[in-house]
PDBML (XML) file of the C-alpha atoms, coordinates in Angstrom:
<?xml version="1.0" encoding="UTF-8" ?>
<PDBx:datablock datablockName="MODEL"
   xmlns:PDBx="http://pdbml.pdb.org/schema/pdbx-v50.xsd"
   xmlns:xsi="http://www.w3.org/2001/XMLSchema-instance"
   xsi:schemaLocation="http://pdbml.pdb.org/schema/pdbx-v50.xsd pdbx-v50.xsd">
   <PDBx:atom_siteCategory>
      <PDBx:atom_site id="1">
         <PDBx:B_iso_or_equiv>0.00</PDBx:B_iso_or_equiv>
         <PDBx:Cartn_x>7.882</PDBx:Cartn_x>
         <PDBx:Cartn_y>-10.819</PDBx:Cartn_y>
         <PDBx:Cartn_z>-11.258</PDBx:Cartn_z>
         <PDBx:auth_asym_id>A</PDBx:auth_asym_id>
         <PDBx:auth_atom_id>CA</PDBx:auth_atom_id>
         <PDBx:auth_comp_id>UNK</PDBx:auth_comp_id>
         <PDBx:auth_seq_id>1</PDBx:auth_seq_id>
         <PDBx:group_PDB>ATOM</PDBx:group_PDB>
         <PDBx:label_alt_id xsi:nil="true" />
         <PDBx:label_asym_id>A</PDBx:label_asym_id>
         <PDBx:label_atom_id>CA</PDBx:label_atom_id>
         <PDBx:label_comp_id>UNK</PDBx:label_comp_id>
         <PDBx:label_entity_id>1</PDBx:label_entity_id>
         <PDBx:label_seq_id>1</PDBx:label_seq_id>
         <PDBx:occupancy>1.00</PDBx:occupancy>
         <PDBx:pdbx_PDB_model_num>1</PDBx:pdbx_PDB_model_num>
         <PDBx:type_symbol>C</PDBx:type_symbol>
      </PDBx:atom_site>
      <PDBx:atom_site id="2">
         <PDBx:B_iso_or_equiv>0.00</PDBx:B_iso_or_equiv>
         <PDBx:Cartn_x>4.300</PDBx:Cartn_x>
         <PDBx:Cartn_y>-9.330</PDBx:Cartn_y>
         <PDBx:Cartn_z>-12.030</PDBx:Cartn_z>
         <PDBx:auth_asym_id>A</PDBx:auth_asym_id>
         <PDBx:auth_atom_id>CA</PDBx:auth_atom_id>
         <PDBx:auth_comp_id>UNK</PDBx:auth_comp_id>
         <PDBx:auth_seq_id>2</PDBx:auth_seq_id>
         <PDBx:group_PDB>ATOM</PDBx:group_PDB>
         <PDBx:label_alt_id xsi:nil="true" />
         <PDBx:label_asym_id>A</PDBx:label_asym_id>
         <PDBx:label_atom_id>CA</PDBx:label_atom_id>
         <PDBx:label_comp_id>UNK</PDBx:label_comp_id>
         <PDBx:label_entity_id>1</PDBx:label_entity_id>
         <PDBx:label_seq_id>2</PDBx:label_seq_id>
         <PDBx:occupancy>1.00</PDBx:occupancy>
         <PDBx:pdbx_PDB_model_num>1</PDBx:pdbx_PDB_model_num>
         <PDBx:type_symbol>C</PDBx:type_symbol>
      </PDBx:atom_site>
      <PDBx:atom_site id="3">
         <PDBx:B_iso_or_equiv>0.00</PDBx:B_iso_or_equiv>
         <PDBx:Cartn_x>3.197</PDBx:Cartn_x>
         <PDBx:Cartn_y>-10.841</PDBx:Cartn_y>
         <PDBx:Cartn_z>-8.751</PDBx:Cartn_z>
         <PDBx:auth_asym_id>A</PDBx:auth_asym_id>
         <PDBx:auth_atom_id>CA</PDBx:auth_atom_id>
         <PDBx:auth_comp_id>UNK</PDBx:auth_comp_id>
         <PDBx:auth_seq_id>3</PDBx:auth_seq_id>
         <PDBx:group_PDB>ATOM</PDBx:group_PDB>
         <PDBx:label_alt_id xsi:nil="true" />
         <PDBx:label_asym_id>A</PDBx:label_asym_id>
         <PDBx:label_atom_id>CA</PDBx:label_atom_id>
         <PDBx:label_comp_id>UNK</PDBx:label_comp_id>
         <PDBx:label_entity_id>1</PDBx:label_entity_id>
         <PDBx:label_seq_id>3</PDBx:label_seq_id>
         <PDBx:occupancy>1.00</PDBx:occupancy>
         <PDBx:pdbx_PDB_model_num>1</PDBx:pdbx_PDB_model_num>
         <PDBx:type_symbol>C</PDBx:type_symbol>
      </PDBx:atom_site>
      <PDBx:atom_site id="4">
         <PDBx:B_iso_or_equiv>0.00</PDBx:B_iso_or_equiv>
         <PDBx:Cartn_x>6.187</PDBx:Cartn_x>
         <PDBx:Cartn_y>-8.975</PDBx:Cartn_y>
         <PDBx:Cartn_z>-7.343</PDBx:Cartn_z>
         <PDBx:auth_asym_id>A</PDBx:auth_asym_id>
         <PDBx:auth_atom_id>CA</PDBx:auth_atom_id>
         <PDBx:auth_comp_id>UNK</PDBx:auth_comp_id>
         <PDBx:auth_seq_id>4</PDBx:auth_seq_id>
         <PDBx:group_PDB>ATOM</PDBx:group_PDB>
         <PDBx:label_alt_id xsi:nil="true" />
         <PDBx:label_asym_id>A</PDBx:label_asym_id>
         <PDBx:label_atom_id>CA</PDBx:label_atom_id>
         <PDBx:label_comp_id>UNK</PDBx:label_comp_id>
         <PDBx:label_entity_id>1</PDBx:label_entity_id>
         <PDBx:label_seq_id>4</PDBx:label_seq_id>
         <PDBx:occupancy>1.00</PDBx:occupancy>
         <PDBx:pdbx_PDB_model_num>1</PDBx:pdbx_PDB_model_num>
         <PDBx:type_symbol>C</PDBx:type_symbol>
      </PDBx:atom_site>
      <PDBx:atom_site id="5">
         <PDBx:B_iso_or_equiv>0.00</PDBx:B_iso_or_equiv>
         <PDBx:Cartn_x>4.695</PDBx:Cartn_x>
         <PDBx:Cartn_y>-6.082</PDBx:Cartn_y>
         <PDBx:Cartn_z>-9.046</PDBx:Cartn_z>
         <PDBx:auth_asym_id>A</PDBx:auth_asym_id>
         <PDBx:auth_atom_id>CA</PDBx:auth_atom_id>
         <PDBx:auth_comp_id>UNK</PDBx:auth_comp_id>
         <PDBx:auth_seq_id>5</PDBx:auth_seq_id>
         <PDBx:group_PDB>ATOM</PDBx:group_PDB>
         <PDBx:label_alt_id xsi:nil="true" />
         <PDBx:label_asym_id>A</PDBx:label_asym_id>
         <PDBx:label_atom_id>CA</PDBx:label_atom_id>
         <PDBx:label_comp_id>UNK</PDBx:label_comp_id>
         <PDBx:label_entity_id>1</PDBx:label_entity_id>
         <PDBx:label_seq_id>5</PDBx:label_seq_id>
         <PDBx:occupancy>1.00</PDBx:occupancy>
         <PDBx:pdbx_PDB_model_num>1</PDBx:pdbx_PDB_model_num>
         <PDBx:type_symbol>C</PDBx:type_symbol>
      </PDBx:atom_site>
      <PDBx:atom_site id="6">
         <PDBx:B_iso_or_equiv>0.00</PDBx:B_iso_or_equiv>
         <PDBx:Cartn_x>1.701</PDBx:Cartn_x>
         <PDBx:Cartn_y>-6.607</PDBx:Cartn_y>
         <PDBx:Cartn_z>-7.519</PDBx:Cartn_z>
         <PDBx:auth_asym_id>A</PDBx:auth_asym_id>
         <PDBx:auth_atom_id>CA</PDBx:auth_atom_id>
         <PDBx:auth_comp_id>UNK</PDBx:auth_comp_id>
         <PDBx:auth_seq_id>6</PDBx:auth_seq_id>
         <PDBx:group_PDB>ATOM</PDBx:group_PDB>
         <PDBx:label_alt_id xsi:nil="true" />
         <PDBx:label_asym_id>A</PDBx:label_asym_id>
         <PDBx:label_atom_id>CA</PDBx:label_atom_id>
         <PDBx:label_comp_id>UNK</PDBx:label_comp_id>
         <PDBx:label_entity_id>1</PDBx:label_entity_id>
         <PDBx:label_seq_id>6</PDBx:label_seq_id>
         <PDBx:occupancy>1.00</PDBx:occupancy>
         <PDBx:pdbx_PDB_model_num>1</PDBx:pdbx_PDB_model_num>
         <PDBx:type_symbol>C</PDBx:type_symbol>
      </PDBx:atom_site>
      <PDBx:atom_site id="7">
         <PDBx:B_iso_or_equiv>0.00</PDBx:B_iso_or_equiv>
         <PDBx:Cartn_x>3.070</PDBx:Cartn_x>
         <PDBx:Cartn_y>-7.074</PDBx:Cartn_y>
         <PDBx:Cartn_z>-3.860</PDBx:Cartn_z>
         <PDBx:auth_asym_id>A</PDBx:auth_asym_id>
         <PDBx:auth_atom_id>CA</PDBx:auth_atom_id>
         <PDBx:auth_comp_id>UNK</PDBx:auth_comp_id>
         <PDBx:auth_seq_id>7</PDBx:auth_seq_id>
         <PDBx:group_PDB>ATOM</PDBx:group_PDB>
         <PDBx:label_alt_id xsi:nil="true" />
         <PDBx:label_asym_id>A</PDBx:label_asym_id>
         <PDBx:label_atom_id>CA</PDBx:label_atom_id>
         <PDBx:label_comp_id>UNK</PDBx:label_comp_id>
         <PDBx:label_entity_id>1</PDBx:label_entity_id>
         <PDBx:label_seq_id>7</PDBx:label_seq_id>
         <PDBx:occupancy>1.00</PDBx:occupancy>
         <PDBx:pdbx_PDB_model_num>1</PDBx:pdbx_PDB_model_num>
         <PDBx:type_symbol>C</PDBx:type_symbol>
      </PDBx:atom_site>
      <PDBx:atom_site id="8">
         <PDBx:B_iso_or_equiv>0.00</PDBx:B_iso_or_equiv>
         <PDBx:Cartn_x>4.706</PDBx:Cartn_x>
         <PDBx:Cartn_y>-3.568</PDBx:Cartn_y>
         <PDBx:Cartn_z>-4.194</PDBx:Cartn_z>
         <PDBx:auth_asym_id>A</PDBx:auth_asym_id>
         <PDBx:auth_atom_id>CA</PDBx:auth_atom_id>
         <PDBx:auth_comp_id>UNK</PDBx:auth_comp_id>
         <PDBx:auth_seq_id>8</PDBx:auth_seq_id>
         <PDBx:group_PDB>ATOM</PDBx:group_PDB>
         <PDBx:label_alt_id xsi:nil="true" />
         <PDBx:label_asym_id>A</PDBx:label_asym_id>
         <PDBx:label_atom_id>CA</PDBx:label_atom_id>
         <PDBx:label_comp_id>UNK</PDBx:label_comp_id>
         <PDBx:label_entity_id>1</PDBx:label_entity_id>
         <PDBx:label_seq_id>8</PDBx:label_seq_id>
         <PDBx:occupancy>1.00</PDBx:occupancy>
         <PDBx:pdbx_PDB_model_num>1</PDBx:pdbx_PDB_model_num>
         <PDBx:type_symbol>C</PDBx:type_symbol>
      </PDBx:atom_site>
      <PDBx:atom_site id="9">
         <PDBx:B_iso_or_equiv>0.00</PDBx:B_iso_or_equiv>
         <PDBx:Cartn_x>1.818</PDBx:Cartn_x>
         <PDBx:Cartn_y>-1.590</PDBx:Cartn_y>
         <PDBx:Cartn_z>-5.752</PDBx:Cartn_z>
         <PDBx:auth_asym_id>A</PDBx:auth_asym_id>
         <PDBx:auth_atom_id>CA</PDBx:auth_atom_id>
         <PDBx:auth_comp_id>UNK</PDBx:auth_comp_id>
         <PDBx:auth_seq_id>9</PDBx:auth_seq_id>
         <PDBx:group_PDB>ATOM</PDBx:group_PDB>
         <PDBx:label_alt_id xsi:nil="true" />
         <PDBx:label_asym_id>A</PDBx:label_asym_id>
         <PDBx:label_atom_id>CA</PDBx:label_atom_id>
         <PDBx:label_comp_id>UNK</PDBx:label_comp_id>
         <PDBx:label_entity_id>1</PDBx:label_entity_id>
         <PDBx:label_seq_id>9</PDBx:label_seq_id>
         <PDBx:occupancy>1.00</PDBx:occupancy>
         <PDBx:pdbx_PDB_model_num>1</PDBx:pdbx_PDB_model_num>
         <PDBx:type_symbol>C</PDBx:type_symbol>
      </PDBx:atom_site>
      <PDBx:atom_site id="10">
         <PDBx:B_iso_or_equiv>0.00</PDBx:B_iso_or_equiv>
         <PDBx:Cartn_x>-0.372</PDBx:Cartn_x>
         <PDBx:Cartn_y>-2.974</PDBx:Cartn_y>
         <PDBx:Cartn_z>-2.750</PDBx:Cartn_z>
         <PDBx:auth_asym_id>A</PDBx:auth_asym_id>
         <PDBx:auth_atom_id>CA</PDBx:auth_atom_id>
         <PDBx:auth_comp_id>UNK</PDBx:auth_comp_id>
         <PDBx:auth_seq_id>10</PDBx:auth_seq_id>
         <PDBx:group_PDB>ATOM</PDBx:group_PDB>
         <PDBx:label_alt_id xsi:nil="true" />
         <PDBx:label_asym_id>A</PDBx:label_asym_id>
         <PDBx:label_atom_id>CA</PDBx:label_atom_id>
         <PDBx:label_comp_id>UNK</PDBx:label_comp_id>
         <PDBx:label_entity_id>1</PDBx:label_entity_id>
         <PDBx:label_seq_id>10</PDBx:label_seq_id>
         <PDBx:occupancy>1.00</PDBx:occupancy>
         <PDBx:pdbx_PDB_model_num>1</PDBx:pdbx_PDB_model_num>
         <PDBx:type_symbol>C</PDBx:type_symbol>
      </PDBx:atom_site>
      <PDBx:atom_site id="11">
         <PDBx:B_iso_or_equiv>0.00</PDBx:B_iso_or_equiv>
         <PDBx:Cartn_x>2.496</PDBx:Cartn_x>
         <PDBx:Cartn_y>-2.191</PDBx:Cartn_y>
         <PDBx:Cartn_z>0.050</PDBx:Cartn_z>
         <PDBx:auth_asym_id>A</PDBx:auth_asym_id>
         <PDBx:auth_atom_id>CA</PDBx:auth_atom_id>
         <PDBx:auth_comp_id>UNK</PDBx:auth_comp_id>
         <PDBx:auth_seq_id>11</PDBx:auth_seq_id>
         <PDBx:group_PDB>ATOM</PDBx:group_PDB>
         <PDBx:label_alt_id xsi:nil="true" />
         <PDBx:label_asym_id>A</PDBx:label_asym_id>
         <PDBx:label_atom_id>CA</PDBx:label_atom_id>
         <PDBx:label_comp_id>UNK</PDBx:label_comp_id>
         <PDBx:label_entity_id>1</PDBx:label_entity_id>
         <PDBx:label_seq_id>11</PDBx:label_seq_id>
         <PDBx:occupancy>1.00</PDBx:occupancy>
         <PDBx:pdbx_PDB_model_num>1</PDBx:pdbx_PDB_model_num>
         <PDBx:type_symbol>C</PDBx:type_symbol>
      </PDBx:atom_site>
      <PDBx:atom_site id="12">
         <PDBx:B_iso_or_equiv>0.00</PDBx:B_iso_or_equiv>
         <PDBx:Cartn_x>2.420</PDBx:Cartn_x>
         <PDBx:Cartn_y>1.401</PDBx:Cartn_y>
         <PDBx:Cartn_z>-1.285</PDBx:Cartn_z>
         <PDBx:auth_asym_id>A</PDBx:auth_asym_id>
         <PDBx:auth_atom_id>CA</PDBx:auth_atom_id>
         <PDBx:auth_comp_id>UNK</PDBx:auth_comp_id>
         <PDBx:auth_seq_id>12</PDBx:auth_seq_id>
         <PDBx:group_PDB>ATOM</PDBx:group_PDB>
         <PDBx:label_alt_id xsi:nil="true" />
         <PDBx:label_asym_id>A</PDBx:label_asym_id>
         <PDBx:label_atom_id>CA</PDBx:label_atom_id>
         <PDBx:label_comp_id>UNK</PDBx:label_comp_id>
         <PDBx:label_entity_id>1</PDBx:label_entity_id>
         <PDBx:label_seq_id>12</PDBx:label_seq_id>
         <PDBx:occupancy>1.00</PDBx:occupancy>
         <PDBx:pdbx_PDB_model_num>1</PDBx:pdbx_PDB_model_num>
         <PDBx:type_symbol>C</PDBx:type_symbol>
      </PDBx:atom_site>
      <PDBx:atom_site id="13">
         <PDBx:B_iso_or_equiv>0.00</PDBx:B_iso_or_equiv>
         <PDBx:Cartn_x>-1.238</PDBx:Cartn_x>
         <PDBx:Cartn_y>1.502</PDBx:Cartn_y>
         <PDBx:Cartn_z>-1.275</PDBx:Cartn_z>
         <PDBx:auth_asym_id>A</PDBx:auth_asym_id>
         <PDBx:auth_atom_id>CA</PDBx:auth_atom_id>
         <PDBx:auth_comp_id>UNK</PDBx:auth_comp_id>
         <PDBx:auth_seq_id>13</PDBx:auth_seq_id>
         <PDBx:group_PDB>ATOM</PDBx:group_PDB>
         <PDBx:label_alt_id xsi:nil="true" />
         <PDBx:label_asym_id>A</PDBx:label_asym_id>
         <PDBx:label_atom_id>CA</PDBx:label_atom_id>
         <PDBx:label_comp_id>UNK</PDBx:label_comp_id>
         <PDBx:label_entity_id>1</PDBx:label_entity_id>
         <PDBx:label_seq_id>13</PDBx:label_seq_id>
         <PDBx:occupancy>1.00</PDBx:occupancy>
         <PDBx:pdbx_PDB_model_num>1</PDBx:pdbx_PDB_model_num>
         <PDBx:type_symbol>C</PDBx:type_symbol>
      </PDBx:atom_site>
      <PDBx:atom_site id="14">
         <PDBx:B_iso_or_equiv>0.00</PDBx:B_iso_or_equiv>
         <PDBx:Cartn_x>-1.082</PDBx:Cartn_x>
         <PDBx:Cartn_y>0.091</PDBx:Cartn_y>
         <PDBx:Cartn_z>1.943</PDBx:Cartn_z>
         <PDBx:auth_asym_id>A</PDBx:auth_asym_id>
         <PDBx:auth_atom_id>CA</PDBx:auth_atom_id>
         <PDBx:auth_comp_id>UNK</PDBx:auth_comp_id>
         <PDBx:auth_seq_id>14</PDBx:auth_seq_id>
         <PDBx:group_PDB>ATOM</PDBx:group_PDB>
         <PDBx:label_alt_id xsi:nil="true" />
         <PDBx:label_asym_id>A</PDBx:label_asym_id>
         <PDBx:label_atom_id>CA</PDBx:label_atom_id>
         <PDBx:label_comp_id>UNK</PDBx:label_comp_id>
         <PDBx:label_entity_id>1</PDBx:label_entity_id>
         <PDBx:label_seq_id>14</PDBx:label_seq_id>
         <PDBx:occupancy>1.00</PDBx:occupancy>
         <PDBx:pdbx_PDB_model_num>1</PDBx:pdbx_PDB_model_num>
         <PDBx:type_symbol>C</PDBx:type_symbol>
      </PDBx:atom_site>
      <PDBx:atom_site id="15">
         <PDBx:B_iso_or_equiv>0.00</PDBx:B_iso_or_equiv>
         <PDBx:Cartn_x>1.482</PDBx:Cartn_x>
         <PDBx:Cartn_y>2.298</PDBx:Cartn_y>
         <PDBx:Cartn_z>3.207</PDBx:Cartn_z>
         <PDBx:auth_asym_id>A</PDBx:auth_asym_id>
         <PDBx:auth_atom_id>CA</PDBx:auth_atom_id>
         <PDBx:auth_comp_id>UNK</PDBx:auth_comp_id>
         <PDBx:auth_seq_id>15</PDBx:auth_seq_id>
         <PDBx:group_PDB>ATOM</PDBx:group_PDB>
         <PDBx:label_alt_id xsi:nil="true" />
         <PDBx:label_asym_id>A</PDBx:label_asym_id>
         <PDBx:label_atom_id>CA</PDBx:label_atom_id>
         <PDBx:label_comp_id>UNK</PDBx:label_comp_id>
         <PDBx:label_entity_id>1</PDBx:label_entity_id>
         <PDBx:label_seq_id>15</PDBx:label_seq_id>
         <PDBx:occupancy>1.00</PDBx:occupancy>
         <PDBx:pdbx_PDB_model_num>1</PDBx:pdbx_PDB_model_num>
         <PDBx:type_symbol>C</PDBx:type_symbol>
      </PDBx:atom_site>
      <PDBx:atom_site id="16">
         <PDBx:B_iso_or_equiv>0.00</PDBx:B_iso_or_equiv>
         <PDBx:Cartn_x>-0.327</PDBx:Cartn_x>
         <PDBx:Cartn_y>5.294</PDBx:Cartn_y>
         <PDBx:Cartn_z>2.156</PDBx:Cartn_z>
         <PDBx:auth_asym_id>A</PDBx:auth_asym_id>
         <PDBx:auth_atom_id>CA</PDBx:auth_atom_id>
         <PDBx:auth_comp_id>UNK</PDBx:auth_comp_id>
         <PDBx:auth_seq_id>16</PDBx:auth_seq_id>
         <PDBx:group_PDB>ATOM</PDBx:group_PDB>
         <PDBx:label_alt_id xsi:nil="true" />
         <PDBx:label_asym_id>A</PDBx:label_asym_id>
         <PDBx:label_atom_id>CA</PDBx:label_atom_id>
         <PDBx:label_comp_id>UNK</PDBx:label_comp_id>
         <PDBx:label_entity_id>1</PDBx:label_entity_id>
         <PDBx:label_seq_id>16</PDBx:label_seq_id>
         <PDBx:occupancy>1.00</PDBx:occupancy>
         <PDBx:pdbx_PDB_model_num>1</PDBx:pdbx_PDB_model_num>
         <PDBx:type_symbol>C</PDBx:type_symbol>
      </PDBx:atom_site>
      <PDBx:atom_site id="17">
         <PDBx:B_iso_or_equiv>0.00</PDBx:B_iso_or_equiv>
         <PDBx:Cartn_x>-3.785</PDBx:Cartn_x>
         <PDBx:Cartn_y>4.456</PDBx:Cartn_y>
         <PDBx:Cartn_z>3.824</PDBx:Cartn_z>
         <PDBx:auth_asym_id>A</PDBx:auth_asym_id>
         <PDBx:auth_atom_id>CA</PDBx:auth_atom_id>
         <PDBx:auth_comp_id>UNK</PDBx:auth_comp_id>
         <PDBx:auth_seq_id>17</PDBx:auth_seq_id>
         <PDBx:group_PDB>ATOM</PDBx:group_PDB>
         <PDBx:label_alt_id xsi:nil="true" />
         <PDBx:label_asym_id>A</PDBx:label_asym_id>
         <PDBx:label_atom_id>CA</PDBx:label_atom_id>
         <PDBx:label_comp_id>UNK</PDBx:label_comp_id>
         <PDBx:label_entity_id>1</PDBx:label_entity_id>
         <PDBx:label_seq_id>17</PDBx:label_seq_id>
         <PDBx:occupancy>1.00</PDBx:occupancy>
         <PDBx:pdbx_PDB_model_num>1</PDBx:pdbx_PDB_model_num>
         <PDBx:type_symbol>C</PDBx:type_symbol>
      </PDBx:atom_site>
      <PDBx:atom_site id="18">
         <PDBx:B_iso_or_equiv>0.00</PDBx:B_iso_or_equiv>
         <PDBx:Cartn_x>-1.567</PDBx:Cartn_x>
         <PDBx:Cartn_y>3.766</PDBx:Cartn_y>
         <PDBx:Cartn_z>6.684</PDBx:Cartn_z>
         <PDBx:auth_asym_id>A</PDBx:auth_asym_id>
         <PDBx:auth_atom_id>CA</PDBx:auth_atom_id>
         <PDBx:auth_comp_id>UNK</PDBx:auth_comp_id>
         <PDBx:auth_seq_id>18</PDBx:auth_seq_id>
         <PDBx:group_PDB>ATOM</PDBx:group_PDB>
         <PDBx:label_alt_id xsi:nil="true" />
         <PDBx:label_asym_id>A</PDBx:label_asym_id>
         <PDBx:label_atom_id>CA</PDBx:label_atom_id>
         <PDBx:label_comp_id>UNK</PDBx:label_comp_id>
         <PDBx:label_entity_id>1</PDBx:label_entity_id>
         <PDBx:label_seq_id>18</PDBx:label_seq_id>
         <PDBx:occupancy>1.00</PDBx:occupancy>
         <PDBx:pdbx_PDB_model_num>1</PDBx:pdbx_PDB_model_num>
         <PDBx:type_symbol>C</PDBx:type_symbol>
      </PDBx:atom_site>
      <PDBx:atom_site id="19">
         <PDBx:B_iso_or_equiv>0.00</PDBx:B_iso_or_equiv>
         <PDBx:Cartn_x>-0.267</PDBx:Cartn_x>
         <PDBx:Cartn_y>7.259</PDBx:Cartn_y>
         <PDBx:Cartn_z>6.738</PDBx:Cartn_z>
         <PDBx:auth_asym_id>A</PDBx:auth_asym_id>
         <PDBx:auth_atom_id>CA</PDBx:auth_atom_id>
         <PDBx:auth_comp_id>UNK</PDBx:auth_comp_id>
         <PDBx:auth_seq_id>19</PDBx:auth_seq_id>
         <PDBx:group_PDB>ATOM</PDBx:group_PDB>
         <PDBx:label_alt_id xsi:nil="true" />
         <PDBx:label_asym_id>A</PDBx:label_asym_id>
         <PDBx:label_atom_id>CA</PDBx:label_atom_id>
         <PDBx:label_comp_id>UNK</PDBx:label_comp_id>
         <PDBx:label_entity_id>1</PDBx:label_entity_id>
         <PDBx:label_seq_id>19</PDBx:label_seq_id>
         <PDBx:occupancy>1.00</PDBx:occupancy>
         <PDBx:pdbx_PDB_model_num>1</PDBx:pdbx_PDB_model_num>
         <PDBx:type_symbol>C</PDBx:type_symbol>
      </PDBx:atom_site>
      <PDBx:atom_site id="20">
         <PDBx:B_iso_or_equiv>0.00</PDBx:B_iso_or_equiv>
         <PDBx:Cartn_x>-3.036</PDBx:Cartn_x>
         <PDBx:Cartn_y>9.344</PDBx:Cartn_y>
         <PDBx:Cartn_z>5.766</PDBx:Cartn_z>
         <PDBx:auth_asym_id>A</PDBx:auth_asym_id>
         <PDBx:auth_atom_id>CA</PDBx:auth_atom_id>
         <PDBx:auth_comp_id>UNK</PDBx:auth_comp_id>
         <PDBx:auth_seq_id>20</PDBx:auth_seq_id>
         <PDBx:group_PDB>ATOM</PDBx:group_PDB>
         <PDBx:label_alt_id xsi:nil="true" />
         <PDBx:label_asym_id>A</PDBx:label_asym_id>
         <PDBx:label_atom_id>CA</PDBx:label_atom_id>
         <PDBx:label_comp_id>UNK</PDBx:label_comp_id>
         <PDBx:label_entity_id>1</PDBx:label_entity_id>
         <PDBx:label_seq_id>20</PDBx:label_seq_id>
         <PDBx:occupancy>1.00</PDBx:occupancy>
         <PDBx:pdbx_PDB_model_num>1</PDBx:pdbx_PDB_model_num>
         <PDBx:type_symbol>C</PDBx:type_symbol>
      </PDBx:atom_site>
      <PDBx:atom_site id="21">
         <PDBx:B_iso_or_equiv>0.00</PDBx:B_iso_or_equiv>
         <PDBx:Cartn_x>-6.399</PDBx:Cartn_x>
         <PDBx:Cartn_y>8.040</PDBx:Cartn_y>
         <PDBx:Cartn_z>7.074</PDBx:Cartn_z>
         <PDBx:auth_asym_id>A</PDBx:auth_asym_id>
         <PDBx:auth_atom_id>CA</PDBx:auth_atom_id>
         <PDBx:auth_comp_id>UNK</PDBx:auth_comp_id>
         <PDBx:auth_seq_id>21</PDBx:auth_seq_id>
         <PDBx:group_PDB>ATOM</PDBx:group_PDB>
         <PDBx:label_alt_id xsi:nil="true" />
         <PDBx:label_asym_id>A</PDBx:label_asym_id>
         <PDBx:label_atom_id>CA</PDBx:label_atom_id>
         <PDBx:label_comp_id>UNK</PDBx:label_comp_id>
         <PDBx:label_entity_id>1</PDBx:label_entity_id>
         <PDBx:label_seq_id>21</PDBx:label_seq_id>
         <PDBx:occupancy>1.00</PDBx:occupancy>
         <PDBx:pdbx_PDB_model_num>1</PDBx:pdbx_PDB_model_num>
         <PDBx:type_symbol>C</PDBx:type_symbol>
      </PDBx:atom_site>
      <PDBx:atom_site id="22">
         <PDBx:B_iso_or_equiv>0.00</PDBx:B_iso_or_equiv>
         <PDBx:Cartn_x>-6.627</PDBx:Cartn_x>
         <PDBx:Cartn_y>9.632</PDBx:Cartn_y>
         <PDBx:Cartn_z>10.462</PDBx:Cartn_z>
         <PDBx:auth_asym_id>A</PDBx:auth_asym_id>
         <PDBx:auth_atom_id>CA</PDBx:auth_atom_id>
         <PDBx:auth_comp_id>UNK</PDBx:auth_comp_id>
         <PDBx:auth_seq_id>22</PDBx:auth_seq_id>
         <PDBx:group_PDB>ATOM</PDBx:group_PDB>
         <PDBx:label_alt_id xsi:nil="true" />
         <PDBx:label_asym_id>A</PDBx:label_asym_id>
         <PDBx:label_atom_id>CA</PDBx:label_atom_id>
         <PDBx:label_comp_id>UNK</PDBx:label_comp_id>
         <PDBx:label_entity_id>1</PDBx:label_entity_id>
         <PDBx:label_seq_id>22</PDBx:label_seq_id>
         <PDBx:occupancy>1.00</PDBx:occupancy>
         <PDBx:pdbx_PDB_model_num>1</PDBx:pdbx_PDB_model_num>
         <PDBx:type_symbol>C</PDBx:type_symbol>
      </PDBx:atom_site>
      <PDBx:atom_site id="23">
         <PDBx:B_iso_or_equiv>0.00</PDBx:B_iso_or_equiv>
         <PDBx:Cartn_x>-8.430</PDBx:Cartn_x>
         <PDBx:Cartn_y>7.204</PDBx:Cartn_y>
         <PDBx:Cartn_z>12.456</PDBx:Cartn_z>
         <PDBx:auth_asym_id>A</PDBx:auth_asym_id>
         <PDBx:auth_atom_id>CA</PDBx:auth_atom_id>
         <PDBx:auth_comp_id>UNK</PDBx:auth_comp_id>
         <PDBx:auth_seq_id>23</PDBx:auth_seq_id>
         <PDBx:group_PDB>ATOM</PDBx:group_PDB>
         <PDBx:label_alt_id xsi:nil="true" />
         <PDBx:label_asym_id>A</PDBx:label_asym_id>
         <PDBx:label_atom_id>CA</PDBx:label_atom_id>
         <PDBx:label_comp_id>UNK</PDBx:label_comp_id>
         <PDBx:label_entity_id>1</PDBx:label_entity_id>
         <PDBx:label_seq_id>23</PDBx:label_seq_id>
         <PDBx:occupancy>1.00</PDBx:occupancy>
         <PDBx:pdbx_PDB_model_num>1</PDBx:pdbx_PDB_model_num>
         <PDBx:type_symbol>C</PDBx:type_symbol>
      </PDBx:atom_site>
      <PDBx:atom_site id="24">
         <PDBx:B_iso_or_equiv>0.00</PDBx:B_iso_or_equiv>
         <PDBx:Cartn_x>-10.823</PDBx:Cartn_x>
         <PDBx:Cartn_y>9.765</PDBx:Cartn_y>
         <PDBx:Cartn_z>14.701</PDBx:Cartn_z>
         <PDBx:auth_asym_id>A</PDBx:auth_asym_id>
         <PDBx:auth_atom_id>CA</PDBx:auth_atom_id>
         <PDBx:auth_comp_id>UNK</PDBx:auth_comp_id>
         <PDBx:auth_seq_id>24</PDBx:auth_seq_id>
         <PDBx:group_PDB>ATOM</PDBx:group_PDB>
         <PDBx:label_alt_id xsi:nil="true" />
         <PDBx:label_asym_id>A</PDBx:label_asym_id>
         <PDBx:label_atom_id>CA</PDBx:label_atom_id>
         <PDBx:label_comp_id>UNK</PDBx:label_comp_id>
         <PDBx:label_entity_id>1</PDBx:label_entity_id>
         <PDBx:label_seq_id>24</PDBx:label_seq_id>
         <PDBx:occupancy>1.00</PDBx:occupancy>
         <PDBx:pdbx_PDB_model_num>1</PDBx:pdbx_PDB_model_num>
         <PDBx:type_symbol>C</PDBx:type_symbol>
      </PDBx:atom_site>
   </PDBx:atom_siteCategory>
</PDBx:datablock>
């Protein structure tokens, strides 16, 4: 379960890079 933990606080940092950086 904490790796579990782990895998969804990195998806969401993830996700958010993947929404916000503006590749340019």
């Amino acid at each position: 379960k904490e790796v579990a933990l782990a895998g969804v606080v990195l998806a969401l940092v993830g996700l958010l890079g993947s929404l916000f950086i503006r590749p340019r």
